[in-house]
PDB file of N, CA and C in Angstrom:
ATOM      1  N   UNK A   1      -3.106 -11.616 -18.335  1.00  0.00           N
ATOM      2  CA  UNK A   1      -2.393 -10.617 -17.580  1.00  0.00           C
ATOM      3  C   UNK A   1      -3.225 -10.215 -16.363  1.00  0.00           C
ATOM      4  N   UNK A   2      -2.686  -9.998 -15.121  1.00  0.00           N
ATOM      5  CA  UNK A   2      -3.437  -9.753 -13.864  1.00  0.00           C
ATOM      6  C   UNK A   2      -3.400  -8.291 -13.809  1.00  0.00           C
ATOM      7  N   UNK A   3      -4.094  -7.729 -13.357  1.00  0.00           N
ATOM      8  CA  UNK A   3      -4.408  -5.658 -12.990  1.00  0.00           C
ATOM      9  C   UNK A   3      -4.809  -6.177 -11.462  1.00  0.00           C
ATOM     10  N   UNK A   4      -3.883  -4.722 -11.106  1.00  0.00           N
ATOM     11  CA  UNK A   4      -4.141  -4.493  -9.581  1.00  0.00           C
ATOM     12  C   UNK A   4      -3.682  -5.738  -8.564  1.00  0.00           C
ATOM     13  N   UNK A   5      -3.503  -4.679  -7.607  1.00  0.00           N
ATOM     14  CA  UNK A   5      -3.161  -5.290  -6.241  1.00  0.00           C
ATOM     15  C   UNK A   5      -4.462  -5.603  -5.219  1.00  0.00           C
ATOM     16  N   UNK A   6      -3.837  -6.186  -4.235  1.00  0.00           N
ATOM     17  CA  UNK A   6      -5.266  -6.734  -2.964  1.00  0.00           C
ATOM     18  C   UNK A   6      -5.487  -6.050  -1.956  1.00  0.00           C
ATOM     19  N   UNK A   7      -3.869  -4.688  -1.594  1.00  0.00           N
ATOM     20  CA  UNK A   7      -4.185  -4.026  -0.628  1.00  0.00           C
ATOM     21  C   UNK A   7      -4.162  -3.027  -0.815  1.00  0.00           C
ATOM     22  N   UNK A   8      -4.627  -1.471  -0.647  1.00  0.00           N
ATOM     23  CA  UNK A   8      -4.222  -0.462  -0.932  1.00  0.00           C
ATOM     24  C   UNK A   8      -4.891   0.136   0.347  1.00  0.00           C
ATOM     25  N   UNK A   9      -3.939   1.470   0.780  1.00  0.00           N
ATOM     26  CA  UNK A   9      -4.019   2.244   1.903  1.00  0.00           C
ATOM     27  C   UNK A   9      -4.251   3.746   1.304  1.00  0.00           C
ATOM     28  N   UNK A  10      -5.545   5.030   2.112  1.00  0.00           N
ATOM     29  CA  UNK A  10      -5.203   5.862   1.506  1.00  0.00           C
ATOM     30  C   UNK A  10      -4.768   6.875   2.704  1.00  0.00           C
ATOM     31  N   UNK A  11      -3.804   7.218   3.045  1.00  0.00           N
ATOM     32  CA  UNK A  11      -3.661   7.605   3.825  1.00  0.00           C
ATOM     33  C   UNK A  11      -4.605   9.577   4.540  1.00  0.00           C
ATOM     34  N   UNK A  12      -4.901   9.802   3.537  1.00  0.00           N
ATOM     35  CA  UNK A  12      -5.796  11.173   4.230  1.00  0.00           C
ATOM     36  C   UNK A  12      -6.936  11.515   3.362  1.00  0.00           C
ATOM     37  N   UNK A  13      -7.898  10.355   4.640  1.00  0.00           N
ATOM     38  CA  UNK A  13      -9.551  11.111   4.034  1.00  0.00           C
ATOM     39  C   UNK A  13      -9.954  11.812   5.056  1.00  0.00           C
ATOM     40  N   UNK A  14     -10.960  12.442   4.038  1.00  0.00           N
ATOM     41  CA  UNK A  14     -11.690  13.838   5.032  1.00  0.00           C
ATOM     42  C   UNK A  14     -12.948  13.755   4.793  1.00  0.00           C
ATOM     43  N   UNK A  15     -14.227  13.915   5.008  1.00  0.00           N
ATOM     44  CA  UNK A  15     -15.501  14.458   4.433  1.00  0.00           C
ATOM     45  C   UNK A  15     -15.366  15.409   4.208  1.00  0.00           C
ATOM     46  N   UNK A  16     -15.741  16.253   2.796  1.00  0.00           N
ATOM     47  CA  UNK A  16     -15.199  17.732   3.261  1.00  0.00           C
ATOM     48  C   UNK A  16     -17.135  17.923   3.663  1.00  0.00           C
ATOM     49  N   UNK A  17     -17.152  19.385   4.119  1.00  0.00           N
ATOM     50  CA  UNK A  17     -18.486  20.020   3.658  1.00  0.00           C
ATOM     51  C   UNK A  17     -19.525  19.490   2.595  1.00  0.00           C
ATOM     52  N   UNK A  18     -20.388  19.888   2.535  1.00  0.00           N
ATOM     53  CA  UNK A  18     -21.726  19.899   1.264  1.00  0.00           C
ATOM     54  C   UNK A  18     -21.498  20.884   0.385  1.00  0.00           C
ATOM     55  N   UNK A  19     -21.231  22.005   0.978  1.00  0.00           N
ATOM     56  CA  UNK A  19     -21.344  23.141   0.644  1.00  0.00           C
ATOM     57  C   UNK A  19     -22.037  23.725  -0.547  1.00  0.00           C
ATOM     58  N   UNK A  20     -22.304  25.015  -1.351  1.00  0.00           N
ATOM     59  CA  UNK A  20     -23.388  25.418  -2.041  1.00  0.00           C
ATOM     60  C   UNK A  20     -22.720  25.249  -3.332  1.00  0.00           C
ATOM     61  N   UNK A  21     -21.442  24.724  -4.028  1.00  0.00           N
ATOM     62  CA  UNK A  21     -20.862  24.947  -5.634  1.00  0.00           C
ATOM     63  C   UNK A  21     -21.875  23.820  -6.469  1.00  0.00           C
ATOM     64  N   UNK A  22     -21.387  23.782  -7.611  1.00  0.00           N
ATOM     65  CA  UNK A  22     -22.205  23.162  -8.653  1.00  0.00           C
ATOM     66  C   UNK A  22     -22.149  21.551  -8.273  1.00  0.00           C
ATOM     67  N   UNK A  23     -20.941  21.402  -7.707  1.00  0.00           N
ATOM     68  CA  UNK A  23     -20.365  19.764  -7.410  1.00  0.00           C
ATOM     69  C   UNK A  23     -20.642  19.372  -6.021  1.00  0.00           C
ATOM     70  N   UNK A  24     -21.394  19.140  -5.439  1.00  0.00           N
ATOM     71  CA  UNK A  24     -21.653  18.597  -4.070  1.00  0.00           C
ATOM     72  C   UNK A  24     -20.274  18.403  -3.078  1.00  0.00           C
ATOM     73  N   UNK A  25     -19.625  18.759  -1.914  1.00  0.00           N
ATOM     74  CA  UNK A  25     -18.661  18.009  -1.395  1.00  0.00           C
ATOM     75  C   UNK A  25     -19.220  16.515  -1.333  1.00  0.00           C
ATOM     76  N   UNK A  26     -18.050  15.592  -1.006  1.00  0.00           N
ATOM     77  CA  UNK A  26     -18.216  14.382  -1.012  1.00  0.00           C
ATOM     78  C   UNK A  26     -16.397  13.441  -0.966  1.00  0.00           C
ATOM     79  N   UNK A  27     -16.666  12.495  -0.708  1.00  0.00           N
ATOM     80  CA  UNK A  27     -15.405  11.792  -0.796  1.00  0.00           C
ATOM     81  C   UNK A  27     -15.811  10.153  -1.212  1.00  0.00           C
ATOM     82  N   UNK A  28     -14.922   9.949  -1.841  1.00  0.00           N
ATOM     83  CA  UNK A  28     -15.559   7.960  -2.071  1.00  0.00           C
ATOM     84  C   UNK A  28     -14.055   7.282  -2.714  1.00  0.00           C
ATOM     85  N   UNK A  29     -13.960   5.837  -1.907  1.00  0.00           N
ATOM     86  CA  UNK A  29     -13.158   5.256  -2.665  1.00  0.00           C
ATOM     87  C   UNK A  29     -13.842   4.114  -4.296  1.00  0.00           C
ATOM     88  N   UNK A  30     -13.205   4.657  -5.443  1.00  0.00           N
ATOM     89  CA  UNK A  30     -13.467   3.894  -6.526  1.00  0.00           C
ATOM     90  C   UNK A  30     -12.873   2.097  -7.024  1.00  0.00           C
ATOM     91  N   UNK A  31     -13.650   1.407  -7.184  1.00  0.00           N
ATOM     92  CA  UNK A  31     -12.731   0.389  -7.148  1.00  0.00           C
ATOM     93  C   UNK A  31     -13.032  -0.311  -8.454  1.00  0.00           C
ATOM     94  N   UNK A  32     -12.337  -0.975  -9.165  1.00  0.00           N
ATOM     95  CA  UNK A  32     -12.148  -1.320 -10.080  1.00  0.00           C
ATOM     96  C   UNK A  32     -12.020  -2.837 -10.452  1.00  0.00           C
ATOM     97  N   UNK A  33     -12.268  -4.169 -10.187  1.00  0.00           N
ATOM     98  CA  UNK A  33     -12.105  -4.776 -10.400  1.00  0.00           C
ATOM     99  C   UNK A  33     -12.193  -5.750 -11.885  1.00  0.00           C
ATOM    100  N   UNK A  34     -11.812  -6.059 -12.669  1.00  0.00           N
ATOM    101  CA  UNK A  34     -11.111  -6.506 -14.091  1.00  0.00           C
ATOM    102  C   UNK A  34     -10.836  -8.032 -14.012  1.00  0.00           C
ATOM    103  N   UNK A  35     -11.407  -8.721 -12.701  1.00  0.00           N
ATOM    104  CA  UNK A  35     -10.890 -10.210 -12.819  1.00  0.00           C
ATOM    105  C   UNK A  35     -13.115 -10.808 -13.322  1.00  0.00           C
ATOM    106  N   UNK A  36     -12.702 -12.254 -13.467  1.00  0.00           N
ATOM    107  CA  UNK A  36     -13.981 -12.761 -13.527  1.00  0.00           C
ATOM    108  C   UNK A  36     -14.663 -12.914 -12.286  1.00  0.00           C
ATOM    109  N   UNK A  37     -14.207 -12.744 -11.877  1.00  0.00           N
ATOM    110  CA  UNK A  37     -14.613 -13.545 -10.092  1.00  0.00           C
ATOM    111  C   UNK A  37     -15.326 -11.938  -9.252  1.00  0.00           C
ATOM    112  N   UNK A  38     -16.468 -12.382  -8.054  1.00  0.00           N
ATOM    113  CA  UNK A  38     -16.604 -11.309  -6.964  1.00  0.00           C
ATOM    114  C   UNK A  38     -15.052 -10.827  -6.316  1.00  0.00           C
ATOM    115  N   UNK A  39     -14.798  -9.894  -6.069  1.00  0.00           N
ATOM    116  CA  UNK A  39     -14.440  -9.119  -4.824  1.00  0.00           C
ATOM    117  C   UNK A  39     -14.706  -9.127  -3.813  1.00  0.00           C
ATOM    118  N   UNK A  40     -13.810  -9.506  -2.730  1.00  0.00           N
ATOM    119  CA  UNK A  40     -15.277  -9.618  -1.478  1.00  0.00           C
ATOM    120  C   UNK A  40     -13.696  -8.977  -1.057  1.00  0.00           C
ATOM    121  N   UNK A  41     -13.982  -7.207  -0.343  1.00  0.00           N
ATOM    122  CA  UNK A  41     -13.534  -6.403   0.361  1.00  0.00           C
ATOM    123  C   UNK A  41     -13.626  -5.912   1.505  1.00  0.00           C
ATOM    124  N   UNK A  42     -12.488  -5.753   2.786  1.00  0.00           N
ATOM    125  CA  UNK A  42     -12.474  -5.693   3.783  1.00  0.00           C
ATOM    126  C   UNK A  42     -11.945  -4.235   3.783  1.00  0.00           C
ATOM    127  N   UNK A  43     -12.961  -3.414   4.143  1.00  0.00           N
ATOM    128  CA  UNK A  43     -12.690  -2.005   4.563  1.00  0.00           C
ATOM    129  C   UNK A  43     -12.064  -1.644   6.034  1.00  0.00           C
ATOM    130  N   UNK A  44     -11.313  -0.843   6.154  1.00  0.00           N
ATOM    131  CA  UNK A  44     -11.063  -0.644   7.660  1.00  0.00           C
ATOM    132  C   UNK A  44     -10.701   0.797   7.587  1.00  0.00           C
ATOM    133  N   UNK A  45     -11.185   1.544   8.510  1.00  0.00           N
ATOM    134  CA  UNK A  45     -11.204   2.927   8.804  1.00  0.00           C
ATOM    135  C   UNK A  45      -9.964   3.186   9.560  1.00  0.00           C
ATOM    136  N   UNK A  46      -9.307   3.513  10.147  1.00  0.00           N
ATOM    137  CA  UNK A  46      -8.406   4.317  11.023  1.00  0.00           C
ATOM    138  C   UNK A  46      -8.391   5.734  11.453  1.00  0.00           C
ATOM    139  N   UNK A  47      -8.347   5.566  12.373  1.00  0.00           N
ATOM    140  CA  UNK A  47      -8.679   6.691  12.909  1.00  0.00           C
ATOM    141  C   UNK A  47      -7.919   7.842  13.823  1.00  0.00           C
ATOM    142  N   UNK A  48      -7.499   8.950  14.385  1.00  0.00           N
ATOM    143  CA  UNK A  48      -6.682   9.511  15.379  1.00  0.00           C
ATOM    144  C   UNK A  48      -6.794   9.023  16.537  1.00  0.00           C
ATOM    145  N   UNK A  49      -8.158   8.547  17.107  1.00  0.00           N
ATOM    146  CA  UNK A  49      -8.234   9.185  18.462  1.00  0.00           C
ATOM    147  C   UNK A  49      -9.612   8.376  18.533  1.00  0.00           C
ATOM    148  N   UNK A  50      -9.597   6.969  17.589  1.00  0.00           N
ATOM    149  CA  UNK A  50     -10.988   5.630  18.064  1.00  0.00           C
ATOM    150  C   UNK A  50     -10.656   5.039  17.415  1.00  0.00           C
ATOM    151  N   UNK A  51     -11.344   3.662  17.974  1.00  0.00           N
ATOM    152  CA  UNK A  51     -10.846   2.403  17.456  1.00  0.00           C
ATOM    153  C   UNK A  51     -10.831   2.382  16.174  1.00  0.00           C
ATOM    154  N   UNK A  52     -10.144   1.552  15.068  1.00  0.00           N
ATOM    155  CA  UNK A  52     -10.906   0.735  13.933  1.00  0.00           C
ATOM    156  C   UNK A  52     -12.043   1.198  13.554  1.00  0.00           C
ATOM    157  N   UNK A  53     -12.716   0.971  12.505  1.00  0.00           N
ATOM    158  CA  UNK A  53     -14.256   0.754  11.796  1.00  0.00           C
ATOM    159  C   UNK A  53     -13.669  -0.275  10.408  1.00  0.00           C
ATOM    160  N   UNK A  54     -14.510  -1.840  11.077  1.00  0.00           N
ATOM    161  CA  UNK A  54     -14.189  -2.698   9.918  1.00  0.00           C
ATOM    162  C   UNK A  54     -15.442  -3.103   9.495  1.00  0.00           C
ATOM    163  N   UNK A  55     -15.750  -3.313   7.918  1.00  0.00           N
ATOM    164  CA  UNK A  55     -16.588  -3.910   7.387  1.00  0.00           C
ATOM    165  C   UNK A  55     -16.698  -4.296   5.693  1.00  0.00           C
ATOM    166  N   UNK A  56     -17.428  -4.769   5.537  1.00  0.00           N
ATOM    167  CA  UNK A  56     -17.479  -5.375   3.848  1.00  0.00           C
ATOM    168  C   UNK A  56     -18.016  -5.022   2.670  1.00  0.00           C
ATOM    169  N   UNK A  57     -17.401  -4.994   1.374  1.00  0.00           N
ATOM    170  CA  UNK A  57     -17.937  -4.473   0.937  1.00  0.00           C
ATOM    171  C   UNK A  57     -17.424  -5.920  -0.586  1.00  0.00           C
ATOM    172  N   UNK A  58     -18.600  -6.094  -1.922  1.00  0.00           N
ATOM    173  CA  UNK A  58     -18.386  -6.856  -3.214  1.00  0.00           C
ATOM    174  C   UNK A  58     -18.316  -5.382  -4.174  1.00  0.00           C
ATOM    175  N   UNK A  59     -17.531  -5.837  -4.969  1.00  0.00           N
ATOM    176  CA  UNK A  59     -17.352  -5.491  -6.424  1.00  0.00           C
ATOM    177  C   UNK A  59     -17.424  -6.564  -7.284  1.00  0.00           C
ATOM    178  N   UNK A  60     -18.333  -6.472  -8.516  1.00  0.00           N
ATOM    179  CA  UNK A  60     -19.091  -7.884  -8.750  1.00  0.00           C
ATOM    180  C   UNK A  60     -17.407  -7.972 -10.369  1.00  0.00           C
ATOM    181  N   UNK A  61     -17.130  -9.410 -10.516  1.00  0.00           N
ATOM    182  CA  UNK A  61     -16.388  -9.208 -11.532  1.00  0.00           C
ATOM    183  C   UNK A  61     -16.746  -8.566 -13.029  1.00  0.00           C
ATOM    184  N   UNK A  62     -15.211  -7.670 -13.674  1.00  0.00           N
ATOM    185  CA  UNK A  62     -15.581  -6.720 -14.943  1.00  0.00           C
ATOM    186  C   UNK A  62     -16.420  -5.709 -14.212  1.00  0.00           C
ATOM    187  N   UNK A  63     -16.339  -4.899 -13.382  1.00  0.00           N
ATOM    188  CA  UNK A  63     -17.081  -4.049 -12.540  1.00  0.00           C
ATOM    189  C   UNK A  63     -16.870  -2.859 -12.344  1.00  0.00           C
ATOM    190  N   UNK A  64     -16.892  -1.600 -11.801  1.00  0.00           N
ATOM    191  CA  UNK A  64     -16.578  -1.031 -11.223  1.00  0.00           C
ATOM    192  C   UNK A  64     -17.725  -0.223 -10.213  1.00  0.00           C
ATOM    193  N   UNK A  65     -17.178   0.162  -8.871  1.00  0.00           N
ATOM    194  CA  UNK A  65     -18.308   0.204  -8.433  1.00  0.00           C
ATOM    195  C   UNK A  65     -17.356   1.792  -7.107  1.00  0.00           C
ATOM    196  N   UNK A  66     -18.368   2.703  -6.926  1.00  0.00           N
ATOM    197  CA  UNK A  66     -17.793   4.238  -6.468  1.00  0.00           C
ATOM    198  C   UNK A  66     -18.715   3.884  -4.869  1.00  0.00           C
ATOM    199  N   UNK A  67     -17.782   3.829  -3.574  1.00  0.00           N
ATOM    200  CA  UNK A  67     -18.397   3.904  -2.631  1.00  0.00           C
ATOM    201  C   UNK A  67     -18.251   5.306  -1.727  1.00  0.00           C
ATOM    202  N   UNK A  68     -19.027   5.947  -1.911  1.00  0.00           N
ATOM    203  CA  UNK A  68     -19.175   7.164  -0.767  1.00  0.00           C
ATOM    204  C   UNK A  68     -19.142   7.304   0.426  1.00  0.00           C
ATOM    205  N   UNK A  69     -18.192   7.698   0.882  1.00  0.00           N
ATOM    206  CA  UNK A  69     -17.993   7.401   2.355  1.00  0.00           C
ATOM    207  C   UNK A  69     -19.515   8.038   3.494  1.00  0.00           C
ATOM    208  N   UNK A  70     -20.202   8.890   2.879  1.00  0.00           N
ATOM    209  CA  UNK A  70     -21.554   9.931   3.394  1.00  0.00           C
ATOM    210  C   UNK A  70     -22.485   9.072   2.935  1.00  0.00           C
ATOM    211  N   UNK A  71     -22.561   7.935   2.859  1.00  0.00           N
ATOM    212  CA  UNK A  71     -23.905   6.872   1.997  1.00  0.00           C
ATOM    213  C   UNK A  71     -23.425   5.596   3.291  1.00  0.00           C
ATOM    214  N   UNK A  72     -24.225   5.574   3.834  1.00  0.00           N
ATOM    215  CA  UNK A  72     -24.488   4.085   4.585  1.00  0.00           C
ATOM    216  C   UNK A  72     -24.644   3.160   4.065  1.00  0.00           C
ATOM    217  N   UNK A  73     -25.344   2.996   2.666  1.00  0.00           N
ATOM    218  CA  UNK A  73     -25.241   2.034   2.146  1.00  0.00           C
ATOM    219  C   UNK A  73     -23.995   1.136   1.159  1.00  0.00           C
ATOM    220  N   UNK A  74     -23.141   2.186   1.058  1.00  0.00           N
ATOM    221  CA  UNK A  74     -21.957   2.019   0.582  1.00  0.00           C
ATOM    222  C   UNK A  74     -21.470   1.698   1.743  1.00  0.00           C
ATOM    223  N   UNK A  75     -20.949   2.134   2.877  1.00  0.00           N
ATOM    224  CA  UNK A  75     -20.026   1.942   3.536  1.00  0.00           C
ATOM    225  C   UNK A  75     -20.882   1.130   4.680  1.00  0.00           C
ATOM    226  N   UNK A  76     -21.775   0.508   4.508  1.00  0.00           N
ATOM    227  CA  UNK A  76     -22.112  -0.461   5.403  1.00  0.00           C
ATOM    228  C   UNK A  76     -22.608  -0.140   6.828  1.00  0.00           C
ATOM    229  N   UNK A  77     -23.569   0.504   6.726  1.00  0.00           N
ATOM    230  CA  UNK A  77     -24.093   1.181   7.658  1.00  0.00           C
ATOM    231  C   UNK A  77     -23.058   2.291   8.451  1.00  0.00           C
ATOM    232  N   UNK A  78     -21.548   2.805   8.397  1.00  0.00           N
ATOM    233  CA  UNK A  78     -20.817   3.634   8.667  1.00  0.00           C
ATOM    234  C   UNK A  78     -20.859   5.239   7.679  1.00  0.00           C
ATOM    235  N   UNK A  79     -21.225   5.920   8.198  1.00  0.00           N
ATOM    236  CA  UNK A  79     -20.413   7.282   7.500  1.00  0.00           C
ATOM    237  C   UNK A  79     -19.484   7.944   8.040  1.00  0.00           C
ATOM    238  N   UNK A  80     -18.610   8.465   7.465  1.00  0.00           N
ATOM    239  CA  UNK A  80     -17.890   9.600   7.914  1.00  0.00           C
ATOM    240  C   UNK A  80     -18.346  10.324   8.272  1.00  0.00           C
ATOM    241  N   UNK A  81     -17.556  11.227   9.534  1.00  0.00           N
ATOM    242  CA  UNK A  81     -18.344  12.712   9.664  1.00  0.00           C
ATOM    243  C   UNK A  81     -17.141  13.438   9.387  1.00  0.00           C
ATOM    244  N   UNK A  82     -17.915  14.853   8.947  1.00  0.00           N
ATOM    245  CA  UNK A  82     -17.268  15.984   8.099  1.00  0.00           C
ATOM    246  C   UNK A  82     -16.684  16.233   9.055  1.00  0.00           C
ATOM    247  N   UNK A  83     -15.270  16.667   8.268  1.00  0.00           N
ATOM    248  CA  UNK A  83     -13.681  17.304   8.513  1.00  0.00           C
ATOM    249  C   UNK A  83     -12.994  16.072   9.720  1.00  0.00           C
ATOM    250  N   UNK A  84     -13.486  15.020  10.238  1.00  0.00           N
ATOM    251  CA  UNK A  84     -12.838  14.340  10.631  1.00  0.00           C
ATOM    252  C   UNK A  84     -11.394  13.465   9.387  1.00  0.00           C
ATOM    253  N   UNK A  85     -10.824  13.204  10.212  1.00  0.00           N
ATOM    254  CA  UNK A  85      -9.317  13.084   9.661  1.00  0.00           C
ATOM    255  C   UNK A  85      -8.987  10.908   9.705  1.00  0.00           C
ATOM    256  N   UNK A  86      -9.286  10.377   9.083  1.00  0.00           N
ATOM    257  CA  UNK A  86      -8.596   9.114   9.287  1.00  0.00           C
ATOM    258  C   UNK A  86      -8.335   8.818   7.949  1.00  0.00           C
ATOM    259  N   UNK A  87      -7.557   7.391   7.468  1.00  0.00           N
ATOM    260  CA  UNK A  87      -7.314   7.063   6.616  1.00  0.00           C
ATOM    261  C   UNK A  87      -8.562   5.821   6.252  1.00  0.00           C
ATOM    262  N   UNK A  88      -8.387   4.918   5.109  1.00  0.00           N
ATOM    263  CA  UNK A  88      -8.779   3.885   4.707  1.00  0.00           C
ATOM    264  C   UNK A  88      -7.944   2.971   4.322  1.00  0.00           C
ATOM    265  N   UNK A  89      -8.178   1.774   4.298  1.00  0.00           N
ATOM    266  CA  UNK A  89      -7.051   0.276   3.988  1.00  0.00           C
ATOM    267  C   UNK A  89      -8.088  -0.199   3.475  1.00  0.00           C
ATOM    268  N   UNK A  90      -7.967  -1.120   2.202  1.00  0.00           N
ATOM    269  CA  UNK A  90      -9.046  -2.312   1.501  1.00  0.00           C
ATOM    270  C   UNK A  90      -7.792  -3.166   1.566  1.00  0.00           C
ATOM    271  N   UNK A  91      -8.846  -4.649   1.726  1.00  0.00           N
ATOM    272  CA  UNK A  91      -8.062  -5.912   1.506  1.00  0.00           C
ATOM    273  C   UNK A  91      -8.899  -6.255   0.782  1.00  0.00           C
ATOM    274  N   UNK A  92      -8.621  -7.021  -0.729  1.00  0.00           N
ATOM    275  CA  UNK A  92      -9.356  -7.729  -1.454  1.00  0.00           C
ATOM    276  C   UNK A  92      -8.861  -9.042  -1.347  1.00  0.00           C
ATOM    277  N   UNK A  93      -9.972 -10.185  -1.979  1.00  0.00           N
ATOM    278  CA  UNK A  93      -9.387 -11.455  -2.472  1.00  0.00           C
ATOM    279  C   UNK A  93      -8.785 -11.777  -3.544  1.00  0.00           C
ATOM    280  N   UNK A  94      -9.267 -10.790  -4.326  1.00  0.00           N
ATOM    281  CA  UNK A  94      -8.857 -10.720  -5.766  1.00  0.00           C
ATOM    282  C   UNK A  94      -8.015  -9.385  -6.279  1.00  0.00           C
ATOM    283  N   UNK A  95      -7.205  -9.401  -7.044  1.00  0.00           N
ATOM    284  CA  UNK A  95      -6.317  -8.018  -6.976  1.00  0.00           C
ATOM    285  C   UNK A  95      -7.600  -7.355  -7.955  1.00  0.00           C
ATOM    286  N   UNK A  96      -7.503  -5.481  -7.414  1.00  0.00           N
ATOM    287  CA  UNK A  96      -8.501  -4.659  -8.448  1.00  0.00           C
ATOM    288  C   UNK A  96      -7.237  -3.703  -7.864  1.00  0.00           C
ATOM    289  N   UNK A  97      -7.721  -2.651  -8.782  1.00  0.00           N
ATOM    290  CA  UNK A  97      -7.404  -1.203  -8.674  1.00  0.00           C
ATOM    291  C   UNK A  97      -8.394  -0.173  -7.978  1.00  0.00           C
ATOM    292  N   UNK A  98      -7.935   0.476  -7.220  1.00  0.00           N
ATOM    293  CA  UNK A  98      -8.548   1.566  -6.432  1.00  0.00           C
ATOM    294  C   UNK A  98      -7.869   2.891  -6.484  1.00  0.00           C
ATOM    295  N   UNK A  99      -9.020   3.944  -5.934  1.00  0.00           N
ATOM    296  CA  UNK A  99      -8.567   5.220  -6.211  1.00  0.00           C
ATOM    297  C   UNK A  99      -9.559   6.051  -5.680  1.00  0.00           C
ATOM    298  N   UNK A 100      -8.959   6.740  -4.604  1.00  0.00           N
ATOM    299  CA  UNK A 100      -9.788   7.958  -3.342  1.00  0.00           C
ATOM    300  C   UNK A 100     -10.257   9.227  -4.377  1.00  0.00           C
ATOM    301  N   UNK A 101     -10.883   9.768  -4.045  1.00  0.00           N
ATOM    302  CA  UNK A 101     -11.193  10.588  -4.822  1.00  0.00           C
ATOM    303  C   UNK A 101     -12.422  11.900  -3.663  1.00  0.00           C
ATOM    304  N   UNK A 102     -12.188  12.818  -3.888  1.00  0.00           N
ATOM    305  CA  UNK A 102     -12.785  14.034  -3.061  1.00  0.00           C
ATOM    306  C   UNK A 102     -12.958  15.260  -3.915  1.00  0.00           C
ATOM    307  N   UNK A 103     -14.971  15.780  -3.436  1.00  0.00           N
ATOM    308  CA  UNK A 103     -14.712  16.789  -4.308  1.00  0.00           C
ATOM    309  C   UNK A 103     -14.762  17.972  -3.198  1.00  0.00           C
ATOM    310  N   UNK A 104     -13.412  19.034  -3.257  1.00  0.00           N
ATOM    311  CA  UNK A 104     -13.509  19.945  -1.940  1.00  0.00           C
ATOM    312  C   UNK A 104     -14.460  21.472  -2.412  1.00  0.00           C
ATOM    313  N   UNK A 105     -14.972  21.590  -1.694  1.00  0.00           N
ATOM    314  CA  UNK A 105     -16.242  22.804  -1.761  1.00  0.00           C
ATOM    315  C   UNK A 105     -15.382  24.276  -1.627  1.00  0.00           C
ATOM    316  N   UNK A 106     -14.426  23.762  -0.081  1.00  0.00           N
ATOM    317  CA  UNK A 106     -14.147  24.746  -0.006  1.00  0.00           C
ATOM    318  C   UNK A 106     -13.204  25.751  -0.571  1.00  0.00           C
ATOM    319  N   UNK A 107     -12.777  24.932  -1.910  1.00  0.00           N
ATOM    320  CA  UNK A 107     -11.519  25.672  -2.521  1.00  0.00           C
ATOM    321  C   UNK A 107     -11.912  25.414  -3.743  1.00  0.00           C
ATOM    322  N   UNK A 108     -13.594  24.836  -4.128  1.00  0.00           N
ATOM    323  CA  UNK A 108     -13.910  23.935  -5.467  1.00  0.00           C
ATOM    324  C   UNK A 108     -13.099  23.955  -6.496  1.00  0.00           C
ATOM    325  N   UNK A 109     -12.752  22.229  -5.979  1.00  0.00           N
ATOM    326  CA  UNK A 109     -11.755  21.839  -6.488  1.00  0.00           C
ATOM    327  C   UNK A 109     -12.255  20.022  -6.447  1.00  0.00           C
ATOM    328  N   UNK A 110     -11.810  19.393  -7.589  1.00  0.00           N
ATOM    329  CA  UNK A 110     -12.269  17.944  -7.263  1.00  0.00           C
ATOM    330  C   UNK A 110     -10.538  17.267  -7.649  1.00  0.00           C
ATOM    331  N   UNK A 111     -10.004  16.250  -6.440  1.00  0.00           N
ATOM    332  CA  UNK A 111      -8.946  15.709  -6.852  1.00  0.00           C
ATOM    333  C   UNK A 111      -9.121  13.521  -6.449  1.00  0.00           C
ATOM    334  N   UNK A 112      -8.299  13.085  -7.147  1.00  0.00           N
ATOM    335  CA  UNK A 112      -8.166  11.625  -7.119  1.00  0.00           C
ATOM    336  C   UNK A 112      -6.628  11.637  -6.528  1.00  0.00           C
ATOM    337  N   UNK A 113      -6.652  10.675  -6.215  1.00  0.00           N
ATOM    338  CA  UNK A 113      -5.240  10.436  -6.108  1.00  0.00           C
ATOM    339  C   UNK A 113      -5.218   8.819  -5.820  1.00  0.00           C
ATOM    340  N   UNK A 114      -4.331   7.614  -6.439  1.00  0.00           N
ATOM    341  CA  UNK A 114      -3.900   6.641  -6.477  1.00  0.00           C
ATOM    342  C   UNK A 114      -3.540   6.231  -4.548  1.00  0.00           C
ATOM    343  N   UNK A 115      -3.779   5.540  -4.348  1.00  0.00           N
ATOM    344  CA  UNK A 115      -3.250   4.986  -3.027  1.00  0.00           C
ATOM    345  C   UNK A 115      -2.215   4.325  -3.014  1.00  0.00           C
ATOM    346  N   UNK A 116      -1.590   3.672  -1.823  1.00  0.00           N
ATOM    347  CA  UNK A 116      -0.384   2.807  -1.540  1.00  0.00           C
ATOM    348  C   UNK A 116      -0.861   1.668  -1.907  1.00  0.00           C
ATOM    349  N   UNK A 117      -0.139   0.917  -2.773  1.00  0.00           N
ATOM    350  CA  UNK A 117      -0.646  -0.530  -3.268  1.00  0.00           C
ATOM    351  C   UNK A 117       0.395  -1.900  -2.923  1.00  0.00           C
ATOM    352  N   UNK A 118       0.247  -2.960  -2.321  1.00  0.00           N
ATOM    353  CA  UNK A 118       0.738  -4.129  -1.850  1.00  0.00           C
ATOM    354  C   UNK A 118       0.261  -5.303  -2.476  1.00  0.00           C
TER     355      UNK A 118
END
């Protein structure tokens, strides 16, 4: 049986704040992959008001692996900056499951939410 799709879109990320609660702000997409094989993922940023931000990212197979959008090393030398507004798109080679996830400071509150899947 196959899990997951190859594309998923999330349409509204944010960095939130750091701010001072028990849970750090933060935002990261989770990805899930369940096949035998690497992942080899094509991130792309979108943005209001600048180009694109494209780059790569593996999820090794039977995996799962949490990329933080505030970690360069996750997102490939890119971070977000706080309260800016764009979305995210992954293209995989292999279908996985993904899922945005943000913890907000300013209302501490931590939510996930499923993306658009193709």
């Amino acid at each position: 049986m196959e899990y997951g799709k190859k594309v998923w879109i999330f349409p509204d990320a944010e960095l939130p704040p750091v701010g001072d609660n028990e849970i750090p702000g933060h935002e990261s997409v989770i990805v899930t992959n369940v096949t035998d094989q690497t992942a080899h993922i094509q991130f792309t940023l979108l943005y209001v008001d600048k180009e694109p931000v494209r780059f790569m990212a593996e999820v090794e197979g039977m995996r799962v692996r949490c990329l933080r959008s505030n970690n360069p090393v996750d997102f490939c030398g890119h971070t977000a900056l706080e309260g800016e507004q764009y979305a995210i798109m992954l293209e995989s080679d292999v279908p996985v499951v993904a899922q945005y996830g943000r913890a907000e400071p300013r209302k501490v509150q931590f939510y996930t939410t499923p993306g658009y899947c193709e």
